[in-house]
Protein backbone atom coordinates (compact mmCIF):
# COMPACT_ATOMS: atom_id res chain seq x y z
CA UNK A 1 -8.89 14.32 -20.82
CA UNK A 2 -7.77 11.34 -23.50
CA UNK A 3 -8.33 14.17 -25.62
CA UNK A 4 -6.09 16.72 -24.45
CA UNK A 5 -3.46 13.93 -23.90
CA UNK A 6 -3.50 12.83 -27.43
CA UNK A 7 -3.01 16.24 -28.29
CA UNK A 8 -0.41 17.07 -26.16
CA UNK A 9 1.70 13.62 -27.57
CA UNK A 10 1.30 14.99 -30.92
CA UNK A 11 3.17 18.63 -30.06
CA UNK A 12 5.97 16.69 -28.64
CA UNK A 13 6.16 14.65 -31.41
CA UNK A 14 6.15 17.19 -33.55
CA UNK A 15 8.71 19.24 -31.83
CA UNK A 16 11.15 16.11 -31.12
CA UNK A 17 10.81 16.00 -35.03
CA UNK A 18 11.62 19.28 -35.79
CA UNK A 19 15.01 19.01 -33.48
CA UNK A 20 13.50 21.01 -30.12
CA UNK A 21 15.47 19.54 -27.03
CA UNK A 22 13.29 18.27 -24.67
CA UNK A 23 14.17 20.93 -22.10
CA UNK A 24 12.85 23.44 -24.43
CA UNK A 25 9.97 21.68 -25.42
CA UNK A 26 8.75 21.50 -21.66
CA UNK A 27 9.73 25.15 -20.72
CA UNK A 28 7.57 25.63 -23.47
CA UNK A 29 4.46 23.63 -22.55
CA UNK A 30 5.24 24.87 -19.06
CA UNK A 31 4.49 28.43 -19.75
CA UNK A 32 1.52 27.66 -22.12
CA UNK A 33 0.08 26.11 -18.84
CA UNK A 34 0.48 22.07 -19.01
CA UNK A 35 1.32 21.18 -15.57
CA UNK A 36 4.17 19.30 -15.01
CA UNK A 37 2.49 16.17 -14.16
CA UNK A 38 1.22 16.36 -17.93
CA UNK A 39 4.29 17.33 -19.82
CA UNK A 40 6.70 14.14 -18.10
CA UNK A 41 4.69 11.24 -18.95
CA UNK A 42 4.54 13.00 -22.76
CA UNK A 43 8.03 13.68 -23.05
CA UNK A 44 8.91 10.38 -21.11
CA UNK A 45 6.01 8.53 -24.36
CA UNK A 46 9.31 8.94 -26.63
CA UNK A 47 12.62 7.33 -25.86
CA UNK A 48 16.22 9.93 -26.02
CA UNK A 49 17.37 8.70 -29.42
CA UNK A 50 19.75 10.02 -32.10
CA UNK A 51 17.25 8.48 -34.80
CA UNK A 52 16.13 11.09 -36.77
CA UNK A 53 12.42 10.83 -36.50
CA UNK A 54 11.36 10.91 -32.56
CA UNK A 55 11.01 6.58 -31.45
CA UNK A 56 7.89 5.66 -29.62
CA UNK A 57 8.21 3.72 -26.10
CA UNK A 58 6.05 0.45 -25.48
CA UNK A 59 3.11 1.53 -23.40
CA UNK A 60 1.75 0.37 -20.62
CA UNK A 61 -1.15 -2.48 -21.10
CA UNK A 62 -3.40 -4.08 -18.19
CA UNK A 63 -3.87 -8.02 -18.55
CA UNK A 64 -5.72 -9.94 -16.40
CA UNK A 65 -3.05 -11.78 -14.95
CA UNK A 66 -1.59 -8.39 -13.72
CA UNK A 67 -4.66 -7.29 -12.12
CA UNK A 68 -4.80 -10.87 -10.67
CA UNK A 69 -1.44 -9.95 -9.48
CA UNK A 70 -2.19 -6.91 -7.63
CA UNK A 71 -5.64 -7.28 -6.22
CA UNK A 72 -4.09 -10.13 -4.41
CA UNK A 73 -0.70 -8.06 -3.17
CA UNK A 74 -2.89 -5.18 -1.89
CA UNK A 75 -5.62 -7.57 -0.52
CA UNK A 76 -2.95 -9.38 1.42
CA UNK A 77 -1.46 -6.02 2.85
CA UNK A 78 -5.29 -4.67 4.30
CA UNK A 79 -5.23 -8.30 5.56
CA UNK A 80 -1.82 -8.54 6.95
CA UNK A 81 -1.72 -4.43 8.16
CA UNK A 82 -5.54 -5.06 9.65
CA UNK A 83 -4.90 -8.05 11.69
CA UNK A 84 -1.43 -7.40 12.60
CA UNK A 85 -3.10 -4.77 14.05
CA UNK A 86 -5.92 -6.71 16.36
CA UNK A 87 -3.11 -9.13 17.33
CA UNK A 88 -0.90 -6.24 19.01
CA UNK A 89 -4.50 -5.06 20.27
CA UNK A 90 -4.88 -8.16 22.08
CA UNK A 91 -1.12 -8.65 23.62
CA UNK A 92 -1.79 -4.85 25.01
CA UNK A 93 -5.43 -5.56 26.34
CA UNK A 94 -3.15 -8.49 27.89
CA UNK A 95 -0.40 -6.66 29.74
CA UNK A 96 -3.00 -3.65 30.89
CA UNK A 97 -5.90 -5.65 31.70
CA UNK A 98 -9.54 -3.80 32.57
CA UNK A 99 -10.68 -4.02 36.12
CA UNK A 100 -13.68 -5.41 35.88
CA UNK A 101 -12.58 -7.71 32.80
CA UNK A 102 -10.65 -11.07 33.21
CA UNK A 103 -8.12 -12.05 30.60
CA UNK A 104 -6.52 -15.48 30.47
CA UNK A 105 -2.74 -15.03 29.76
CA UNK A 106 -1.99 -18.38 28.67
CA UNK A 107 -4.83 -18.96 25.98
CA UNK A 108 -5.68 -18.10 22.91
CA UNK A 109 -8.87 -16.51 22.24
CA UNK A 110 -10.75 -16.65 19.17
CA UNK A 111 -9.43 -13.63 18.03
CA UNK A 112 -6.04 -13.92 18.91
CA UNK A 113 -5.91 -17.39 16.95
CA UNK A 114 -7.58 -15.73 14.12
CA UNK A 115 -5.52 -13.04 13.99
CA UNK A 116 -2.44 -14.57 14.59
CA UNK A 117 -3.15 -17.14 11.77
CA UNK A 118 -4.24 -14.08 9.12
CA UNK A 119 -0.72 -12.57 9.57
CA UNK A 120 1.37 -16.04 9.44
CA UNK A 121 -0.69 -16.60 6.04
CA UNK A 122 -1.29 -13.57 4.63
CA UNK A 123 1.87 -11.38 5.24
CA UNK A 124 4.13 -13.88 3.45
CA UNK A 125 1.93 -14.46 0.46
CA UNK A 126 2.22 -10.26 0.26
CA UNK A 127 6.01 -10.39 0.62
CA UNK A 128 6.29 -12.81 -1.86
CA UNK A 129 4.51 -11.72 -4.54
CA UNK A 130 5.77 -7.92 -4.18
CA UNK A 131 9.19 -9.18 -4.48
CA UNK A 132 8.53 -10.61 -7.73
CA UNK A 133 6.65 -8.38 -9.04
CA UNK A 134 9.46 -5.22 -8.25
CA UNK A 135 11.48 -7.95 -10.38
CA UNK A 136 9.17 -7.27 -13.44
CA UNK A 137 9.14 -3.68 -12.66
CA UNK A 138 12.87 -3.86 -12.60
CA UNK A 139 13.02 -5.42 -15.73
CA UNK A 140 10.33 -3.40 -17.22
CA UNK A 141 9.88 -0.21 -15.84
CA UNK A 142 7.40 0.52 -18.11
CA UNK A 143 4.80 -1.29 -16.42
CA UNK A 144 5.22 1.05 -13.13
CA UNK A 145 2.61 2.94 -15.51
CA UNK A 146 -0.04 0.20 -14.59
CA UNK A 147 -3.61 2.06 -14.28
CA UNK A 148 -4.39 -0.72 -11.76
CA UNK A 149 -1.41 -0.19 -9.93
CA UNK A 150 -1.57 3.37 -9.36
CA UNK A 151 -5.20 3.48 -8.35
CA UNK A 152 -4.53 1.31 -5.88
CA UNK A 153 -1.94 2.81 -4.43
CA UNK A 154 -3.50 6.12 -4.07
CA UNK A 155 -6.42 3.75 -2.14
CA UNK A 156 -4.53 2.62 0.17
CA UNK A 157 -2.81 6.17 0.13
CA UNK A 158 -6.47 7.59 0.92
CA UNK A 159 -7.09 4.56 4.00
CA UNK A 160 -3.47 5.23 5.69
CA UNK A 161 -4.23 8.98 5.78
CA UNK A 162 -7.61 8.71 7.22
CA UNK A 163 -6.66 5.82 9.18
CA UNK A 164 -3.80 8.70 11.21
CA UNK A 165 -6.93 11.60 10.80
CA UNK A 166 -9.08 9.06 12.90
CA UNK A 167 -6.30 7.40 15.17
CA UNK A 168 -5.16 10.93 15.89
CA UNK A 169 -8.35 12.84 16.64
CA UNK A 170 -9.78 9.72 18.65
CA UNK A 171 -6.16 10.12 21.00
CA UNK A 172 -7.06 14.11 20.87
CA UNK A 173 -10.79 13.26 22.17
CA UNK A 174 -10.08 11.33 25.06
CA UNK A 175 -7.26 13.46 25.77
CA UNK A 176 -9.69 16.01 26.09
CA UNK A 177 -12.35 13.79 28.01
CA UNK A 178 -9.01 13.39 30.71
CA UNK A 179 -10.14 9.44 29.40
CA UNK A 180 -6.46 8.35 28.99
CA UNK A 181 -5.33 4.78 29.25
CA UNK A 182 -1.82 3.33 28.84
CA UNK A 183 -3.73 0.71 26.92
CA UNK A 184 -5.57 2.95 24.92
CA UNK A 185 -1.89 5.30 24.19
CA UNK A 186 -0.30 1.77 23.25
CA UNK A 187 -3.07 1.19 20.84
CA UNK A 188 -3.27 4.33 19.29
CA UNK A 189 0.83 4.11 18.91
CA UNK A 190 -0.07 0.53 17.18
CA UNK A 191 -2.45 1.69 15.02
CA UNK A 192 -0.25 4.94 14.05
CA UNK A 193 2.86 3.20 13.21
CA UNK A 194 0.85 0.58 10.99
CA UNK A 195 -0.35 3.57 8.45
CA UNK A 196 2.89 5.71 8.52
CA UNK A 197 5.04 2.53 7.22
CA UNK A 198 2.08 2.17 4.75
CA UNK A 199 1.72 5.53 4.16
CA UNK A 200 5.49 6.37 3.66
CA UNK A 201 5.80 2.98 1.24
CA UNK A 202 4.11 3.16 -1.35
CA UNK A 203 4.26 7.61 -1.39
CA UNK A 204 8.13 6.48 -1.88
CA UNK A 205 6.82 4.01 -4.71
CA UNK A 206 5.04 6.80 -6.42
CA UNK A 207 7.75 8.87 -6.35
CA UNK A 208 10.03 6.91 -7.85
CA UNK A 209 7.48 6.70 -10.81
CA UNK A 210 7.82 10.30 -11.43
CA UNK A 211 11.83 9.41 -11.76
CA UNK A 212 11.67 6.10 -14.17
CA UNK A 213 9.53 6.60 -17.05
């Protein structure tokens, strides 16, 4: 793959330095076979100059502070998204009680303290440091390009989506089973409306990567 990337630079290269525009250069690689996906980020390597020989753009590089950076951002979000989660779980268990189970209205459980304290702490530490960091991106779009970035984005792409998949087909099985609650709707709504914001995020985020080299 680094192979046929490296390869791919060097055509581009070579026809940015022979004059070719860039639309003809990926028509060209377009009907050769290089999927679109490929021919972008190799047109987008070299910057739309008049100098005569084609101008190189800085590439993206991983530092440890940057991965530092992100871990904790997407850590926070699982945190914030998970427990947000369990607290509107509990408030629902609250207002459509079991039968045969007693709930205390006016205290707070163990997990309702926990869960309640996860998203006071965690969700603001995630706001905060994904506002600055769309700062740097802002400044430097160039690290958008960020391998660590983009791999965990798809991840939490890949847990949204099968987060819905499960949500959905456990709603479709009790459905089924004639087992449904107005708890266990609420719930599933909860749960659904947690992975499409995700879901619909950071697919927007990737997006826009495809728009700003």
């Amino acid at each position: 793959m680094a192979g046929s990337t490296q390869e791919l630079e060097r055509f581009v290269h070579a026809a940015l330095e022979r004059g070719q525009s860039r639309a003809a250069i990926e028509e060209a690689l377009t009907q050769a076979g290089w999927a679109p996906e490929q021919v972008r980020p190799a047109l987008a390597a070299y910057a739309d100059s008049a100098f005569p020989i084609p101008v190189p753009r800085p590439r993206p590089y991983l530092s440890a502070r940057e991965a530092f950076i992100y871990l904790v951002i997407f850590t926070t979000l699982y945190l914030s998204a998970f427990h947000l989660g369990s607290l509107l779980f509990n408030l629902i268990d609250r207002a459509y009680p079991d039968t045969i189970q007693t709930v205390e209205y006016f205290r707070l459980g163990p997990d309702l303290r926990w869960s309640l304290a996860s998203v006071i702490i965690a969700f603001p530490v995630f706001l905060v440091l994904s506002w600055r960091n769309e700062r740097v991106l802002a400044k430097q779009p160039v690290k958008r390009q960020s391998a660590v970035r983009r791999w965990l984005t798809y991840l939490t792409l890949f847990v949204a989506a099968v987060a819905l998949i499960c949500d959905f087909t456990t709603l479709v099985d009790r459905f089924l089973g004639g087992e449904l609650t107005m708890r266990f709707v609420l719930k599933v709504i909860v749960a659904a409306v947690i992975a499409i914001v995700a879901f619909t995020y950071y697919l927007r985020d990737l997006r826009r990567d495809e728009v700003e080299p």
